[in-house]
N, C-alpha and C. Protein backbone atom coordinates (compact mmCIF):
# COMPACT_ATOMS: atom_id res chain seq x y z
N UNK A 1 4.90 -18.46 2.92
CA UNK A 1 4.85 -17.58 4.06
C UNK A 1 3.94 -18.20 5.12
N UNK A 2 4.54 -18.38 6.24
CA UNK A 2 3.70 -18.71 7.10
C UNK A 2 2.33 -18.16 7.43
N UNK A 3 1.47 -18.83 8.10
CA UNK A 3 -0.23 -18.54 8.28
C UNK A 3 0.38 -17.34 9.71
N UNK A 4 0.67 -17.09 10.16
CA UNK A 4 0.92 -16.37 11.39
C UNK A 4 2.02 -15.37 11.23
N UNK A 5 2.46 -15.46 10.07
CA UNK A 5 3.15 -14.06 9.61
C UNK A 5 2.77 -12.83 10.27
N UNK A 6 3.74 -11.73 10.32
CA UNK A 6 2.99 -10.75 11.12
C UNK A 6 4.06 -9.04 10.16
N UNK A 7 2.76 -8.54 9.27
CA UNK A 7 4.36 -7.52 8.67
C UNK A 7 5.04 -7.03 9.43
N UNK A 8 6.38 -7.24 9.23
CA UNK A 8 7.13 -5.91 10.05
C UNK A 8 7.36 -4.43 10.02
N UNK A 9 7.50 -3.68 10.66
CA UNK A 9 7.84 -2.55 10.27
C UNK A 9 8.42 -2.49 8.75
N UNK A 10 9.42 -2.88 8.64
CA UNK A 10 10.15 -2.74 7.34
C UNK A 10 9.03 -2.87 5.90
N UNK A 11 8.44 -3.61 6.45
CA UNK A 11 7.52 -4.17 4.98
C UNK A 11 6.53 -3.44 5.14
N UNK A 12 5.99 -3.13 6.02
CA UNK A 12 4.70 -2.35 6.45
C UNK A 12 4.90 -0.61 5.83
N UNK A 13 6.01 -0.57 6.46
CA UNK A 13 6.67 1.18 5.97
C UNK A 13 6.89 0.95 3.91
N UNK A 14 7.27 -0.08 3.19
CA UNK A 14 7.55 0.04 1.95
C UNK A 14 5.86 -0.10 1.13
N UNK A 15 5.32 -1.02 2.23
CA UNK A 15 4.11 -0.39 1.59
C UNK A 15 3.46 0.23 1.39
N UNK A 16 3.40 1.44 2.40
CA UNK A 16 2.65 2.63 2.49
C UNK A 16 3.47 3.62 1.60
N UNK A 17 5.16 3.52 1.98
CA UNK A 17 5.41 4.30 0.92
C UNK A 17 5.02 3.88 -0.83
N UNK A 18 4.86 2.94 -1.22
CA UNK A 18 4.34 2.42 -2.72
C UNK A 18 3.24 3.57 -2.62
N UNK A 19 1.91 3.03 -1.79
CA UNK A 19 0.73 3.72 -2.22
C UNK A 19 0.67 4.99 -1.95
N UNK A 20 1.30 5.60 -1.22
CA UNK A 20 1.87 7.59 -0.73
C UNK A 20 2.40 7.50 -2.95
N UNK A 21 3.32 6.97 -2.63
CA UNK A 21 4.06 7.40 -4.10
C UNK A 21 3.16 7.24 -5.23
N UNK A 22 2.36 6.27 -5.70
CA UNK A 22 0.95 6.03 -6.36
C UNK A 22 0.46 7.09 -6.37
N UNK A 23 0.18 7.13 -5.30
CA UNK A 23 -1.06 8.47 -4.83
C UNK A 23 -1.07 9.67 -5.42
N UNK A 24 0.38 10.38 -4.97
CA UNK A 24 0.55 11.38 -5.25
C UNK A 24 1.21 11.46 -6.41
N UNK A 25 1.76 10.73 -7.79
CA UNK A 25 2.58 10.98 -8.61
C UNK A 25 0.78 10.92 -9.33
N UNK A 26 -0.24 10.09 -8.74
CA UNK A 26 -1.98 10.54 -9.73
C UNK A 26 -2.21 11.52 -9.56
N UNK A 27 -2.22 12.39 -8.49
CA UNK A 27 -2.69 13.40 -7.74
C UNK A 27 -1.76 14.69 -8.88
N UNK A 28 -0.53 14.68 -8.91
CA UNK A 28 0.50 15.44 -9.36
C UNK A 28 -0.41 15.46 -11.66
N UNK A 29 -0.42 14.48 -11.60
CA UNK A 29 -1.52 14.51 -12.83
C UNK A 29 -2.80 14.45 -13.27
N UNK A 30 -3.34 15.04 -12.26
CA UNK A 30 -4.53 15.15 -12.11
C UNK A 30 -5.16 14.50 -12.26
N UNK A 31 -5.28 12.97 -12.20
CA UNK A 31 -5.99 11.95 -12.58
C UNK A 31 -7.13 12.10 -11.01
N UNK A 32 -8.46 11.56 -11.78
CA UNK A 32 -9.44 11.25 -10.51
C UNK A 32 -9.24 9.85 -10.13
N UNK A 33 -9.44 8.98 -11.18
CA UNK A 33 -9.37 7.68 -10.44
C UNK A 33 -7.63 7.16 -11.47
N UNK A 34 -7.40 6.12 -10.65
CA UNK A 34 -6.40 5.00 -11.26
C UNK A 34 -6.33 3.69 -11.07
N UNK A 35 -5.85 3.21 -11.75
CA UNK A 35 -6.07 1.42 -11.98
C UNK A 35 -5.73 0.87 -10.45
N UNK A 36 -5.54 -0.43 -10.34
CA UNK A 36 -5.06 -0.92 -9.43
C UNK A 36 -3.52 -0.80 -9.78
N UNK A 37 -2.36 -1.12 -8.66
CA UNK A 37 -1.29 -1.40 -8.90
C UNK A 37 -1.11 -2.52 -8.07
N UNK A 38 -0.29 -3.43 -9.04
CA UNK A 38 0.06 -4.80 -8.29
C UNK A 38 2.06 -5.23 -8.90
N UNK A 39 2.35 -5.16 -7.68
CA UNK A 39 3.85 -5.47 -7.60
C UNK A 39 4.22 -6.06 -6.11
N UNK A 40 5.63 -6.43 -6.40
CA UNK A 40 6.10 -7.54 -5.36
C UNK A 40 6.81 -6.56 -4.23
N UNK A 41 6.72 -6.83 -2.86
CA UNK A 41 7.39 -6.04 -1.64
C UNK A 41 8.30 -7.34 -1.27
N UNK A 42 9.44 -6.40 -0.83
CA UNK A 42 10.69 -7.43 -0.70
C UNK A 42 11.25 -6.77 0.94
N UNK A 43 11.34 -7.38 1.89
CA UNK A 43 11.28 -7.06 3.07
C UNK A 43 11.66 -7.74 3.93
N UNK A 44 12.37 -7.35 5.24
CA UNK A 44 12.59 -8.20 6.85
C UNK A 44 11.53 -8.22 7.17
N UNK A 45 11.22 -9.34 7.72
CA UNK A 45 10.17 -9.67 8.51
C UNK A 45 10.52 -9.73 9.81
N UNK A 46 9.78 -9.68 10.80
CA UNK A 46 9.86 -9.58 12.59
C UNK A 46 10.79 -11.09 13.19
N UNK A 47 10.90 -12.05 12.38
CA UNK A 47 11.45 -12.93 12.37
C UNK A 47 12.88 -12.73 11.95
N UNK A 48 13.45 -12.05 11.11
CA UNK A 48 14.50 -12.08 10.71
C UNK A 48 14.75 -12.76 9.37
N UNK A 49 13.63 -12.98 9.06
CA UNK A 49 14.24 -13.47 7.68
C UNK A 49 13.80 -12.50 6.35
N UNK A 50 14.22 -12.94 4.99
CA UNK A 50 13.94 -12.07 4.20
C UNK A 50 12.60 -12.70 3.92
N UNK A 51 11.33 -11.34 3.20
CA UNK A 51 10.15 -11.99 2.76
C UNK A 51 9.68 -11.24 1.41
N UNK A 52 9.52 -11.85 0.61
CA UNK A 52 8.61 -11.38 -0.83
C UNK A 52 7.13 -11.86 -0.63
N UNK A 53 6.42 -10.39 -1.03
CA UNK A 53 5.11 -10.94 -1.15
C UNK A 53 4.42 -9.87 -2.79
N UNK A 54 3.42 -10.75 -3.20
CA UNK A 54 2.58 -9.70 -4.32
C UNK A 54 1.60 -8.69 -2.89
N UNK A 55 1.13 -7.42 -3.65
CA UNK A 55 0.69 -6.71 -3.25
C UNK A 55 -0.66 -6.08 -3.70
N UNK A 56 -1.02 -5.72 -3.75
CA UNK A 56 -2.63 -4.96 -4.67
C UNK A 56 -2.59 -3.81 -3.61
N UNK A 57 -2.78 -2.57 -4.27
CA UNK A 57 -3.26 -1.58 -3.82
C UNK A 57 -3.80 -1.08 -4.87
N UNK A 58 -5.09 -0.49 -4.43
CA UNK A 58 -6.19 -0.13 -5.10
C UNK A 58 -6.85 0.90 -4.55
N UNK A 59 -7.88 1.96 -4.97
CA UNK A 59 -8.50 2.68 -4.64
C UNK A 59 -10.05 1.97 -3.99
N UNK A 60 -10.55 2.79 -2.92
CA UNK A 60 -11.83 2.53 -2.27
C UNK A 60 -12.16 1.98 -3.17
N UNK A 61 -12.65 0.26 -3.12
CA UNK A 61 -14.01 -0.24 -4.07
C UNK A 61 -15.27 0.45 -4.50
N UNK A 62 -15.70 1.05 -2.85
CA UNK A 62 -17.03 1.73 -2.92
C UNK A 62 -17.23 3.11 -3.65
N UNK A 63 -16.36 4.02 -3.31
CA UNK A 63 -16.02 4.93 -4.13
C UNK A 63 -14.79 5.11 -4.55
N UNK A 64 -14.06 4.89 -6.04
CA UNK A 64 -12.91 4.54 -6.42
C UNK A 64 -12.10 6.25 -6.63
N UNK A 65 -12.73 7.56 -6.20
CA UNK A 65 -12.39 8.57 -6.23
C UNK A 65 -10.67 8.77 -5.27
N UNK A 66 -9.47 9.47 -6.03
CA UNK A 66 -8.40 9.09 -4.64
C UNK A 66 -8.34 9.96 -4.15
N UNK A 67 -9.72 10.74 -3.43
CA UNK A 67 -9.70 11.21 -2.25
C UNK A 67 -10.36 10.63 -0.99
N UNK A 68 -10.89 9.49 -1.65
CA UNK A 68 -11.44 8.37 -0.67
C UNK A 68 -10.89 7.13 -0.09
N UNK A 69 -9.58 7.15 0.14
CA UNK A 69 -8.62 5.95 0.58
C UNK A 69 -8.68 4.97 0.14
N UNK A 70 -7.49 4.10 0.20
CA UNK A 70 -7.09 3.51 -0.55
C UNK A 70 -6.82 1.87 0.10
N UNK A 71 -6.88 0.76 -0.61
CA UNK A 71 -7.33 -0.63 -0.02
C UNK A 71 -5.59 -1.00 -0.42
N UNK A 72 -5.10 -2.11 0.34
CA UNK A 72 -4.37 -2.68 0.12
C UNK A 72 -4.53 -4.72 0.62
N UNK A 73 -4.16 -4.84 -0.43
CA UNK A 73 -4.67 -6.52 -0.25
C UNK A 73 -3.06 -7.07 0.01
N UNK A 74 -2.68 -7.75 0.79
CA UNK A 74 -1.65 -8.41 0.85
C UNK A 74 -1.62 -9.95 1.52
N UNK A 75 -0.88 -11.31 0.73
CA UNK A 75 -1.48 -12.50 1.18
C UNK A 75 -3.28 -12.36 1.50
N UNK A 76 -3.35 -12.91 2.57
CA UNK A 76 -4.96 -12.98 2.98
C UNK A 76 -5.46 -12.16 4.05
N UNK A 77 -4.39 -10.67 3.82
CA UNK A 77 -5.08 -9.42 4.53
C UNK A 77 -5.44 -8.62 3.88
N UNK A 78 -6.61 -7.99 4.40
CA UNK A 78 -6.74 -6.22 3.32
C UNK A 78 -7.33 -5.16 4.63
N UNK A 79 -6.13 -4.15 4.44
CA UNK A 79 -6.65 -3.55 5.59
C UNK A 79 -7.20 -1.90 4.47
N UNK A 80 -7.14 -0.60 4.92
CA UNK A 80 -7.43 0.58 4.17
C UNK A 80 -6.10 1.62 4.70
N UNK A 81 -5.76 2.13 3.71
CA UNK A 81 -4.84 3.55 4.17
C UNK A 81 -6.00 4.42 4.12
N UNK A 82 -5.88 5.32 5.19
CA UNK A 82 -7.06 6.55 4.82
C UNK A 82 -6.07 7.53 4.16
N UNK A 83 -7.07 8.81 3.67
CA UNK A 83 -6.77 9.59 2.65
C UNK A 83 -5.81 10.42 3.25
N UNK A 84 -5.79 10.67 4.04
CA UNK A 84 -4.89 11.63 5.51
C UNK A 84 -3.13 11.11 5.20
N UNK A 85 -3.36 9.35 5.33
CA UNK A 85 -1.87 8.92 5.31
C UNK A 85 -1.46 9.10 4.24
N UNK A 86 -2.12 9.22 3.15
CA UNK A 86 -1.55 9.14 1.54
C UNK A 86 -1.18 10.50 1.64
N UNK A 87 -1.37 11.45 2.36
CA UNK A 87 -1.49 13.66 1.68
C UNK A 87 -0.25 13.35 2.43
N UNK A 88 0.42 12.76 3.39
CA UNK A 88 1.89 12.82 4.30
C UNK A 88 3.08 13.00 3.23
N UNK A 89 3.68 13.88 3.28
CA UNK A 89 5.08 13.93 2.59
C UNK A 89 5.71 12.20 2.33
N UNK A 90 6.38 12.57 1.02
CA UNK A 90 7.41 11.14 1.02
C UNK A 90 8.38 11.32 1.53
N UNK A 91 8.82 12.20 2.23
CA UNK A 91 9.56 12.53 2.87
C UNK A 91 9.62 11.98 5.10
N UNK A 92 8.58 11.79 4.93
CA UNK A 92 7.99 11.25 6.76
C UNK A 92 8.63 9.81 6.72
């Protein structure tokens, strides 16, 4: 993958839905904390081509509680979902 990659919508939207779906299928079992999850996103990129990447989403390092948002590492980015985007219907 190129150094100047940029996600696209498409890949950007399957990731948030992963960690929304994470989220709430812990939430639905009352779990406080949960492991990391690491799996592959398969996606258009802004370029047009197809792109696979591994993923990590994980709960806050600092406080790993999942009402405290949630980290996502992808290639050599890690940005945070806050707790707000994860409570959104899977349905949005």
């Amino acid at each position: 993958m190129p150094a100047d990659f940029k996600f696209s919508k498409d890949i950007d939207a399957r990731i948030y839905g992963l960690a929304r779906a994470y989220y709430q299928d812990a939430k639905k079992g009352n779990k406080e904390r949960v492991p990391e999850l690491r799996t592959m996103v398969s996606g258009v990129g802004d370029d047009g081509v197809q792109h696979s990447l591994m993923i990590k989403i994980l709960p806050n390092p600092i406080n790993p509680r999942l009402a405290n948002g949630w980290k996502v590492v992808a290639e050599d980015k890690v940005w945070e979902i806050p707790p707000d985007e994860l409570e959104k219907s899977r349905l949005l």
